[in-house]
N, C-alpha and C. Protein backbone atom coordinates (compact mmCIF):
# COMPACT_ATOMS: atom_id res chain seq x y z
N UNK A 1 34.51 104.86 41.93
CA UNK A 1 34.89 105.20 40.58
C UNK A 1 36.19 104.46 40.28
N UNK A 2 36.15 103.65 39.11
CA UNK A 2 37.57 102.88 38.79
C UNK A 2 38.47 103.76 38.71
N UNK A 3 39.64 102.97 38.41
CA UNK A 3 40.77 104.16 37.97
C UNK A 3 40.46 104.30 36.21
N UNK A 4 40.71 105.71 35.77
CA UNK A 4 39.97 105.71 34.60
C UNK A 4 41.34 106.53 33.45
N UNK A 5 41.01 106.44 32.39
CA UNK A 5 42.03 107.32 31.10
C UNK A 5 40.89 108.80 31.06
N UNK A 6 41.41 109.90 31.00
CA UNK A 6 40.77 110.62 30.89
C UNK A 6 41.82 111.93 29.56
N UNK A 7 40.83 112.52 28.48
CA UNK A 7 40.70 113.48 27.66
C UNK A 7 40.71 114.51 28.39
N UNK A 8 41.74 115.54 28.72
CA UNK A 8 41.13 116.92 29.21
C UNK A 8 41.54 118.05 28.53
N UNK A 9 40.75 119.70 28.73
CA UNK A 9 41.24 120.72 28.78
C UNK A 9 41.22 121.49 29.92
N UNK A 10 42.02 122.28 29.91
CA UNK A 10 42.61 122.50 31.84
C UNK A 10 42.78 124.05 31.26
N UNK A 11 42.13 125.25 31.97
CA UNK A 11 42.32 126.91 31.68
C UNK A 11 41.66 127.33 32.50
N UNK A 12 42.35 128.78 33.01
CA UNK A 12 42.23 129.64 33.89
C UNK A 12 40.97 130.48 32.96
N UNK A 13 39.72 130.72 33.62
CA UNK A 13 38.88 131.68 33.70
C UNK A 13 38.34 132.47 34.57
N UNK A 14 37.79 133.36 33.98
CA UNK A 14 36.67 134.32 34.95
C UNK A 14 35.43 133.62 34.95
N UNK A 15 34.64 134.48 35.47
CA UNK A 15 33.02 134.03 35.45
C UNK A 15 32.44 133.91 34.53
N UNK A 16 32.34 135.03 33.77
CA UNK A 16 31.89 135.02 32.54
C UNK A 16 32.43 133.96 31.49
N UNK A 17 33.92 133.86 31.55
CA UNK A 17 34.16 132.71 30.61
C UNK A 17 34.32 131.43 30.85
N UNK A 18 33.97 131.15 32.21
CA UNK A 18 33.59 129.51 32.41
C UNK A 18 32.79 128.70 31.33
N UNK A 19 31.80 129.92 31.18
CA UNK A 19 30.45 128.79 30.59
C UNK A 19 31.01 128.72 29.03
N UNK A 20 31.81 129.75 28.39
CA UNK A 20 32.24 129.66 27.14
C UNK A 20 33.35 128.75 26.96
N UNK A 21 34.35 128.22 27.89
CA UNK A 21 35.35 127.45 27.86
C UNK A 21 34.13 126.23 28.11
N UNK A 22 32.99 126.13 28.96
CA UNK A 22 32.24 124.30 28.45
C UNK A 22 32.25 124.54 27.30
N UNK A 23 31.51 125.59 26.47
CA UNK A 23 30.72 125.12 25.52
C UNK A 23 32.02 124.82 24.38
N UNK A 24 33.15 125.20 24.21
CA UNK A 24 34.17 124.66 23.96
C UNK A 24 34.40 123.44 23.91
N UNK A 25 34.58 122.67 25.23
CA UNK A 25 35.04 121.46 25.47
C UNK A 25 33.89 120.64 24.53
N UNK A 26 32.88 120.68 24.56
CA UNK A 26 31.22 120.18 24.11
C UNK A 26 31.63 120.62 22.43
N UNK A 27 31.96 121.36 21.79
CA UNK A 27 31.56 121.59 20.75
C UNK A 27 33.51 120.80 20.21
N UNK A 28 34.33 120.14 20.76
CA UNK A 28 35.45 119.48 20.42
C UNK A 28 35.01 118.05 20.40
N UNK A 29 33.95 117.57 21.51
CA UNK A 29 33.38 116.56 21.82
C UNK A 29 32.57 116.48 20.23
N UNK A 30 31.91 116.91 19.91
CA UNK A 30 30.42 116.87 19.22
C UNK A 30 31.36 116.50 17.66
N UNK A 31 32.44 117.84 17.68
CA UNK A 31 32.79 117.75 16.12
C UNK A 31 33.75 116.45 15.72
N UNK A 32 34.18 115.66 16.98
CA UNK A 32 35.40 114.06 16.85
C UNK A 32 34.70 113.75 18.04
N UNK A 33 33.47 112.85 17.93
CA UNK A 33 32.72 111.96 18.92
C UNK A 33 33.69 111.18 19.16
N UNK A 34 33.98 110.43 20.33
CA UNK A 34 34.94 109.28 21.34
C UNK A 34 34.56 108.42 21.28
N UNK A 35 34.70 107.20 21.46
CA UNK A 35 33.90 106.20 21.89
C UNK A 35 33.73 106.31 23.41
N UNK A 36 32.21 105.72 23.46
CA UNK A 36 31.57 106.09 24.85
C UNK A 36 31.94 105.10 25.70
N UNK A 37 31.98 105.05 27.29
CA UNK A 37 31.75 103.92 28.28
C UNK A 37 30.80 104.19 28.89
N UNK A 38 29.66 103.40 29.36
CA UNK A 38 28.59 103.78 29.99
C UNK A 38 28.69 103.53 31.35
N UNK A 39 27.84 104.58 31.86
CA UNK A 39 27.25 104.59 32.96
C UNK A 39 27.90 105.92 33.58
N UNK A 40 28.00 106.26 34.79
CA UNK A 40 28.53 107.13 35.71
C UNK A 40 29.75 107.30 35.63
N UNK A 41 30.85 106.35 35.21
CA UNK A 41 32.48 106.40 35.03
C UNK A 41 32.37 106.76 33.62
N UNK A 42 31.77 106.87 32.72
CA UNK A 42 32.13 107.26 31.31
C UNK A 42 31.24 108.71 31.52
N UNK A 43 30.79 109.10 32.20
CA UNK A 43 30.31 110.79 31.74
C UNK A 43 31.44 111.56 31.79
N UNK A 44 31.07 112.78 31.14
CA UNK A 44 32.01 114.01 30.97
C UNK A 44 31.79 114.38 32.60
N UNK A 45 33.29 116.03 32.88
CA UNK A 45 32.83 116.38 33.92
C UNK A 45 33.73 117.19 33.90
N UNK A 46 33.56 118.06 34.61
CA UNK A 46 34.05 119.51 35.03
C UNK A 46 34.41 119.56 36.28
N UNK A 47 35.77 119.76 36.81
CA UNK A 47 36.81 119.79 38.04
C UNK A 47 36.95 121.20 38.31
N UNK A 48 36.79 121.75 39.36
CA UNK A 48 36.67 123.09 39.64
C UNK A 48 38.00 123.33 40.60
N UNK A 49 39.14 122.86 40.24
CA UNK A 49 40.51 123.61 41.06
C UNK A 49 40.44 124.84 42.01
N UNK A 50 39.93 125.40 41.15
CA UNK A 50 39.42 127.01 42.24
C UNK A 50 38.50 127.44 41.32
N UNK A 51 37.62 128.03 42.20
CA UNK A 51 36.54 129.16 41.56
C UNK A 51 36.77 130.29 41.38
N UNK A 52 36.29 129.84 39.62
CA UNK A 52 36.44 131.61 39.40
C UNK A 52 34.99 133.20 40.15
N UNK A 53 35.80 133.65 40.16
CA UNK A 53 34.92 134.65 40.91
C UNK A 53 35.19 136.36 40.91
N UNK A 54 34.54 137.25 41.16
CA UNK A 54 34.32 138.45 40.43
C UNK A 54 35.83 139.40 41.12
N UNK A 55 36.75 138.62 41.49
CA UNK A 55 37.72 139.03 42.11
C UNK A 55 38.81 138.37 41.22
N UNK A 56 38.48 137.19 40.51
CA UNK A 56 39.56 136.65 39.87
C UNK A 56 39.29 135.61 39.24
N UNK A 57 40.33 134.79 38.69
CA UNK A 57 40.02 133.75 37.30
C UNK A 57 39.99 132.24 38.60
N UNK A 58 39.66 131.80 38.22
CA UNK A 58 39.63 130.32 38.48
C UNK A 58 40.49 128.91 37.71
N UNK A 59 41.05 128.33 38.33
CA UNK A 59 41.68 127.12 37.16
C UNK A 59 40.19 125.56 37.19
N UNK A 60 39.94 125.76 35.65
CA UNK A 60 38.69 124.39 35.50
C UNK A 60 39.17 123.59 34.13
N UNK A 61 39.12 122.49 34.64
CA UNK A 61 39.50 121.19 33.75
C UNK A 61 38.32 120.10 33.37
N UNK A 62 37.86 120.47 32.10
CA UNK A 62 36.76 120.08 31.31
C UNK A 62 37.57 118.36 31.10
N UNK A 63 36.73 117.08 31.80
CA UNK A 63 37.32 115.89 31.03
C UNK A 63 36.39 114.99 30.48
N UNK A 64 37.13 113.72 29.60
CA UNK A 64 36.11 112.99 29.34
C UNK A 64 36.95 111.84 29.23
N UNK A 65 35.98 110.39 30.00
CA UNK A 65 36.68 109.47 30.38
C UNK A 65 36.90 108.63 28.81
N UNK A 66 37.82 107.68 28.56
CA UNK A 66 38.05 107.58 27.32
C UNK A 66 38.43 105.61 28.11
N UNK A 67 38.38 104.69 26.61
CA UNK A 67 38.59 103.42 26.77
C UNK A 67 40.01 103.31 27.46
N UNK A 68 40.63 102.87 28.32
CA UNK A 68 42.28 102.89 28.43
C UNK A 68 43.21 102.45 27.61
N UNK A 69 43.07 101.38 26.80
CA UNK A 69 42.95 100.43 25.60
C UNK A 69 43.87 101.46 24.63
N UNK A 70 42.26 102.73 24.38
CA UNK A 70 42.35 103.25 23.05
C UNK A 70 43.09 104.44 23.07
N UNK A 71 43.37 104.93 24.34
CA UNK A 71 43.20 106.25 25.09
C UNK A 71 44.65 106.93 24.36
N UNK A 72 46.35 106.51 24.21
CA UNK A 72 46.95 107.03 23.53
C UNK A 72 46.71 107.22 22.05
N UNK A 73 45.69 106.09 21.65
CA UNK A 73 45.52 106.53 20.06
C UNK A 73 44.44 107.36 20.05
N UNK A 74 43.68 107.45 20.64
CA UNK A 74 42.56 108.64 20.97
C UNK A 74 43.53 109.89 21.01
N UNK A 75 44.29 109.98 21.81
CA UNK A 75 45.01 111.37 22.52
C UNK A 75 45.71 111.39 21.41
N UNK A 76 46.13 111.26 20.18
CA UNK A 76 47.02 112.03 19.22
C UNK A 76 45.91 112.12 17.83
N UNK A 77 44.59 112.16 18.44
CA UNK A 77 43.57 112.66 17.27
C UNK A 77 42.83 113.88 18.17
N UNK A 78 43.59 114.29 19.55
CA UNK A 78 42.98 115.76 19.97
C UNK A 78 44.24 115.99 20.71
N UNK A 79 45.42 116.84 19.69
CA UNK A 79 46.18 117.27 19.92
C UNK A 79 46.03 118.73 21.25
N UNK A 80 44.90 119.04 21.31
CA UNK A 80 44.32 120.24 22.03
C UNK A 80 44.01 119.97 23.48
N UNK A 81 44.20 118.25 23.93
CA UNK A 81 43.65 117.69 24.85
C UNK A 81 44.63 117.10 25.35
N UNK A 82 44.69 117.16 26.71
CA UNK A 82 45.55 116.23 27.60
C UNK A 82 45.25 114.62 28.11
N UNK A 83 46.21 114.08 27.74
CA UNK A 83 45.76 112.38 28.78
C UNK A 83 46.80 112.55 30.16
N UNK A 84 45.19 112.11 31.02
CA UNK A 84 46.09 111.49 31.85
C UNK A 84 45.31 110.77 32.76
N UNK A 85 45.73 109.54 33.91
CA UNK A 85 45.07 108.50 34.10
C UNK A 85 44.62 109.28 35.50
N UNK A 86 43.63 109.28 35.98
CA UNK A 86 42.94 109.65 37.17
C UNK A 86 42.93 108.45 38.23
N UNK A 87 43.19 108.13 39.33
CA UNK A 87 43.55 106.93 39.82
C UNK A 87 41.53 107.04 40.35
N UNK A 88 41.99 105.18 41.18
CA UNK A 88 40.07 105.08 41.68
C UNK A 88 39.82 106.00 43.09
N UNK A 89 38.63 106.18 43.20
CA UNK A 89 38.30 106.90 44.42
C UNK A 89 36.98 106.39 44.81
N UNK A 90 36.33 106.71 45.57
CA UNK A 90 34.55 107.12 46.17
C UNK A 90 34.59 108.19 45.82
N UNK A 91 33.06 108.48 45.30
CA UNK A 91 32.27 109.64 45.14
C UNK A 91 31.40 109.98 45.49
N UNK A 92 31.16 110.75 46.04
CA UNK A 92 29.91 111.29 47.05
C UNK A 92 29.56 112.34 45.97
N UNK A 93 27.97 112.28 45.79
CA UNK A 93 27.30 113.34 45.31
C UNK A 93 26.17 113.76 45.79
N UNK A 94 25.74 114.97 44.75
CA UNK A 94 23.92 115.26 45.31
C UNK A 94 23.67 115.75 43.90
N UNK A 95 22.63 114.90 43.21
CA UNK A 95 21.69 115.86 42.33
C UNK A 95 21.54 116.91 42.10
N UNK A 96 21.80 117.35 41.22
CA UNK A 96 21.11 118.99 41.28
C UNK A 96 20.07 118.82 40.34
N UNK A 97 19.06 119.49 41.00
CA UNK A 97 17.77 119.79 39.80
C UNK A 97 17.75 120.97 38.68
N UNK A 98 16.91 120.44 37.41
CA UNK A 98 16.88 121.01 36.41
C UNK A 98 16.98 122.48 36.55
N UNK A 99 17.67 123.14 35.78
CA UNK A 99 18.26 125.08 35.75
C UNK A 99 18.49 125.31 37.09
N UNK A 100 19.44 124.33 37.79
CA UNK A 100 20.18 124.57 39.19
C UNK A 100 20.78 125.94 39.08
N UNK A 101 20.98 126.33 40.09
CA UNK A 101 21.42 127.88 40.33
C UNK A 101 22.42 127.73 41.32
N UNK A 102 22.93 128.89 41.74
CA UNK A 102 23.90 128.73 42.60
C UNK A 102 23.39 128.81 44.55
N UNK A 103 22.05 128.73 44.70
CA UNK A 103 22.01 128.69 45.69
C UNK A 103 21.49 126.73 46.05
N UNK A 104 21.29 126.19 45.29
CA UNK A 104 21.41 124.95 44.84
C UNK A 104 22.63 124.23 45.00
N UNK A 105 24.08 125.18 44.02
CA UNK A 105 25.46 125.19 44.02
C UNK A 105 25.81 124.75 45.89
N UNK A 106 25.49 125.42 46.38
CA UNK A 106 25.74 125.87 47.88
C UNK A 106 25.31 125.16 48.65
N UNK A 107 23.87 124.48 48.64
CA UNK A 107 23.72 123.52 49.80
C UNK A 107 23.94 122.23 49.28
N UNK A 108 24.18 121.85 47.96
CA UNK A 108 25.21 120.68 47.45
C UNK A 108 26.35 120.76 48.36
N UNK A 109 27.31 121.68 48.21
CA UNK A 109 28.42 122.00 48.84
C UNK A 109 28.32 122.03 50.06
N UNK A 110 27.67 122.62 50.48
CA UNK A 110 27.55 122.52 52.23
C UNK A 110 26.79 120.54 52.66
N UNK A 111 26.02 120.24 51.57
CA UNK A 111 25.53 118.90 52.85
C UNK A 111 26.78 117.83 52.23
N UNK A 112 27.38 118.32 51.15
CA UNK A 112 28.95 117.39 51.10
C UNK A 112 29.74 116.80 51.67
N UNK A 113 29.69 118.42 52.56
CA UNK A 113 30.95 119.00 53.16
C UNK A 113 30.54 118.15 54.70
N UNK A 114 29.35 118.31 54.75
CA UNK A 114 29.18 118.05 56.45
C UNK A 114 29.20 116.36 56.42
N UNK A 115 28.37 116.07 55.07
CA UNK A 115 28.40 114.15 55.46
C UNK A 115 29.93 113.92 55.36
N UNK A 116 30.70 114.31 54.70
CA UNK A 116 32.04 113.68 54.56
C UNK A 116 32.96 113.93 56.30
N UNK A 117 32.50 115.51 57.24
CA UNK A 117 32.71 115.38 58.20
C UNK A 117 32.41 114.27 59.00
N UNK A 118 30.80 113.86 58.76
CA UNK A 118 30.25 112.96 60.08
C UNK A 118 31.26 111.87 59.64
N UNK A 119 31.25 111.01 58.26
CA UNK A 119 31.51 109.73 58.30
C UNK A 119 33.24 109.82 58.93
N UNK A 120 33.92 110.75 59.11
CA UNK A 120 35.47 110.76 59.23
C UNK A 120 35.01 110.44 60.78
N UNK A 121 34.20 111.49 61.36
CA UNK A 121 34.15 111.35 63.19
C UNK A 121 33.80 109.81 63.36
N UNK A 122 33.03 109.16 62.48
CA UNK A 122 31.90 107.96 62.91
C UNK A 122 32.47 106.75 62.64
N UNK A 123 34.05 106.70 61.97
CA UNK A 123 34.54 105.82 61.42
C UNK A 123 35.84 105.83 61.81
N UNK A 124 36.28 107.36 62.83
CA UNK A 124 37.58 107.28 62.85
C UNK A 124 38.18 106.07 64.58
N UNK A 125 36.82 105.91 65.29
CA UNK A 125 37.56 104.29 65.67
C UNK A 125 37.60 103.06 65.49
N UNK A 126 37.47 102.44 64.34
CA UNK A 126 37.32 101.79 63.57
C UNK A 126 38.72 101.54 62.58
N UNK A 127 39.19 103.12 62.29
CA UNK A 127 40.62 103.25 61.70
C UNK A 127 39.73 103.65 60.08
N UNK A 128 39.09 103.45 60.04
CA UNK A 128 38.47 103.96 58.82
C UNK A 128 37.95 104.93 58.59
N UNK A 129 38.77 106.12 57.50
CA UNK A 129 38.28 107.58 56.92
C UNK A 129 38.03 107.68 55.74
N UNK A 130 37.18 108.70 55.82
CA UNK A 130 37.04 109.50 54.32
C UNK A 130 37.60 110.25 54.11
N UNK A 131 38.44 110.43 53.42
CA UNK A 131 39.23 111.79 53.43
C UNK A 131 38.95 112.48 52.38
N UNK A 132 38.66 113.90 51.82
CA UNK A 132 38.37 114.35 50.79
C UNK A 132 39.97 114.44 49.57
N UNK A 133 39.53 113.70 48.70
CA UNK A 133 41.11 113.37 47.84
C UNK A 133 41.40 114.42 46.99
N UNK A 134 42.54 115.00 46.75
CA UNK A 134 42.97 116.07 45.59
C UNK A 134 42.81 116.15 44.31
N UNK A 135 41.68 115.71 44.01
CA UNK A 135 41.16 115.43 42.91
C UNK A 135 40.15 116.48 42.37
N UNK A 136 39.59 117.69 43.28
CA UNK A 136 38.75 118.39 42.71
C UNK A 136 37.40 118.55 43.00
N UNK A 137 36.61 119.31 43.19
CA UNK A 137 34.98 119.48 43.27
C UNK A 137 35.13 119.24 41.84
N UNK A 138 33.63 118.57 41.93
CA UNK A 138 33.09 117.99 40.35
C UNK A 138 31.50 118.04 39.78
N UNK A 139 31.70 118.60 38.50
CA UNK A 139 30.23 118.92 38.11
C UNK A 139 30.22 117.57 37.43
N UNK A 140 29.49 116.44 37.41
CA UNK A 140 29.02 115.26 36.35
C UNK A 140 28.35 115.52 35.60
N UNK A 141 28.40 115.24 34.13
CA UNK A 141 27.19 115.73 33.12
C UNK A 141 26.88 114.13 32.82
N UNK A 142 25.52 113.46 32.90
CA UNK A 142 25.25 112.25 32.94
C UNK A 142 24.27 112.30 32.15
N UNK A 143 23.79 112.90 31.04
CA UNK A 143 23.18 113.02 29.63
C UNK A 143 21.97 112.36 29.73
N UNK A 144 21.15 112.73 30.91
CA UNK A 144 20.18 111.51 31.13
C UNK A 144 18.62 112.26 29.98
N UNK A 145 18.72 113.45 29.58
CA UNK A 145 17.47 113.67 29.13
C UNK A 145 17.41 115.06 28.77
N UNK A 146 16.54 116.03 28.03
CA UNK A 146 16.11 117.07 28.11
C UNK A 146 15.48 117.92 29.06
N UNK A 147 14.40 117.06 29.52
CA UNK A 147 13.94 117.39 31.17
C UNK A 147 14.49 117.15 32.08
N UNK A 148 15.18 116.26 32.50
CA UNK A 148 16.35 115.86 33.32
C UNK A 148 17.73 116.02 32.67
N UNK A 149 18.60 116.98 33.03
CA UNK A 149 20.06 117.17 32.02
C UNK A 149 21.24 116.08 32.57
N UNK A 150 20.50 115.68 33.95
CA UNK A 150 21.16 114.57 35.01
C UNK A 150 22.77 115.17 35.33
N UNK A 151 22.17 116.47 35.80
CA UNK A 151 23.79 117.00 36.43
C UNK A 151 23.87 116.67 38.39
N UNK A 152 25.01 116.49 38.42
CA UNK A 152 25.33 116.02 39.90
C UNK A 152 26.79 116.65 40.10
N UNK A 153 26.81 117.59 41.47
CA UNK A 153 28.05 117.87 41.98
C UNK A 153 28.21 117.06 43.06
N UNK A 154 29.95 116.25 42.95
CA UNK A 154 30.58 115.48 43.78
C UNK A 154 32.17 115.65 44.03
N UNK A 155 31.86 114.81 45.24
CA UNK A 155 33.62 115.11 46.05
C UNK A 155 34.32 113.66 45.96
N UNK A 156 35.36 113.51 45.34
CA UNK A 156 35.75 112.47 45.63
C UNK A 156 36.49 111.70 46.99
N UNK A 157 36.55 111.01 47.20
CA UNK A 157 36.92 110.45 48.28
C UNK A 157 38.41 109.17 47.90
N UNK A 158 39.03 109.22 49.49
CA UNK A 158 39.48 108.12 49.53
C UNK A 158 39.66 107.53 50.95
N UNK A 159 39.22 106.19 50.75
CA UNK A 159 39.06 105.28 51.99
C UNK A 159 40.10 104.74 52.30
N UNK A 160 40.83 105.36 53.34
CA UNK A 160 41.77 104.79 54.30
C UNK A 160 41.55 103.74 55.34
N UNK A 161 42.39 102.86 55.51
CA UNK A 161 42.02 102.30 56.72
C UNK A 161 43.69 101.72 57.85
């Protein structure tokens, strides 16, 4: 993933109001369309800082990648939205299939978790790691279709050597 300009909103929720803070971010999107970049570096996406959960709120940061070019004159036509530049990384993902659920959620997360282990063991004599970067678990929304919604959770990475 390049290094990119990114649009965000960043708020602490519960469970219940996760899904109402997307449909938020989506309905700011819809009413002052952006100009788009295509492919996988221009989708929207959702950073999960912590999960919210029935014990407590979670911090999630709704973004959307924006031209770099345009990106300060963009950012003072969504006063409601933060810029800021996300540096490059690797991204490791997995598909999730259509009306994914959370047990879906979970072995995304778990076969993540374990490939990003093997490649650190399999690479670390070599001098080369993956390290998982502070950047966030990530939902991708990649707008591929109605039957396909083309959502993918990923970890970003960074390659040391």
């Amino acid at each position: 993933m390049p290094e990119r300009s990114l649009l965000c909103l960043k708020r602490n929720v519960d469970v219940q109001g996760q899904f109402a803070f997307g449909k938020e971010f989506i309905a700011i999107l819809r009413e002052r369309p952006l100009p788009r970049i295509e492919g996988r570096a221009g989708a929207f996406f959702c950073i999960y800082w912590s999960h919210p959960s029935a014990d407590g709120d979670g911090l999630i940061e709704w973004c959307t990648p924006v031209p770099a070019g345009e990106a300060h004159t963009l950012a003072e036509h969504y006063p409601e939205l933060t810029l800021r530049t996300e540096p490059a990384h690797l991204e490791m993902f997995v598909a999730l299939p259509a009306g994914y659920g959370a047990v879906h959620w979970n072995l995304a997360c778990e076969s993540l978790d374990a490939w990003g282990q093997e490649q650190q063991q399999e690479h670390a004599g070599e001098r080369l790691a993956l390290t998982p970067e502070d950047l966030g678990l990530r939902t991708t929304y990649l707008a591929a279709g109605p039957s396909d919604p083309g959502v993918d959770l990923a970890v970003p990475f960074a390659v040391e050597r």
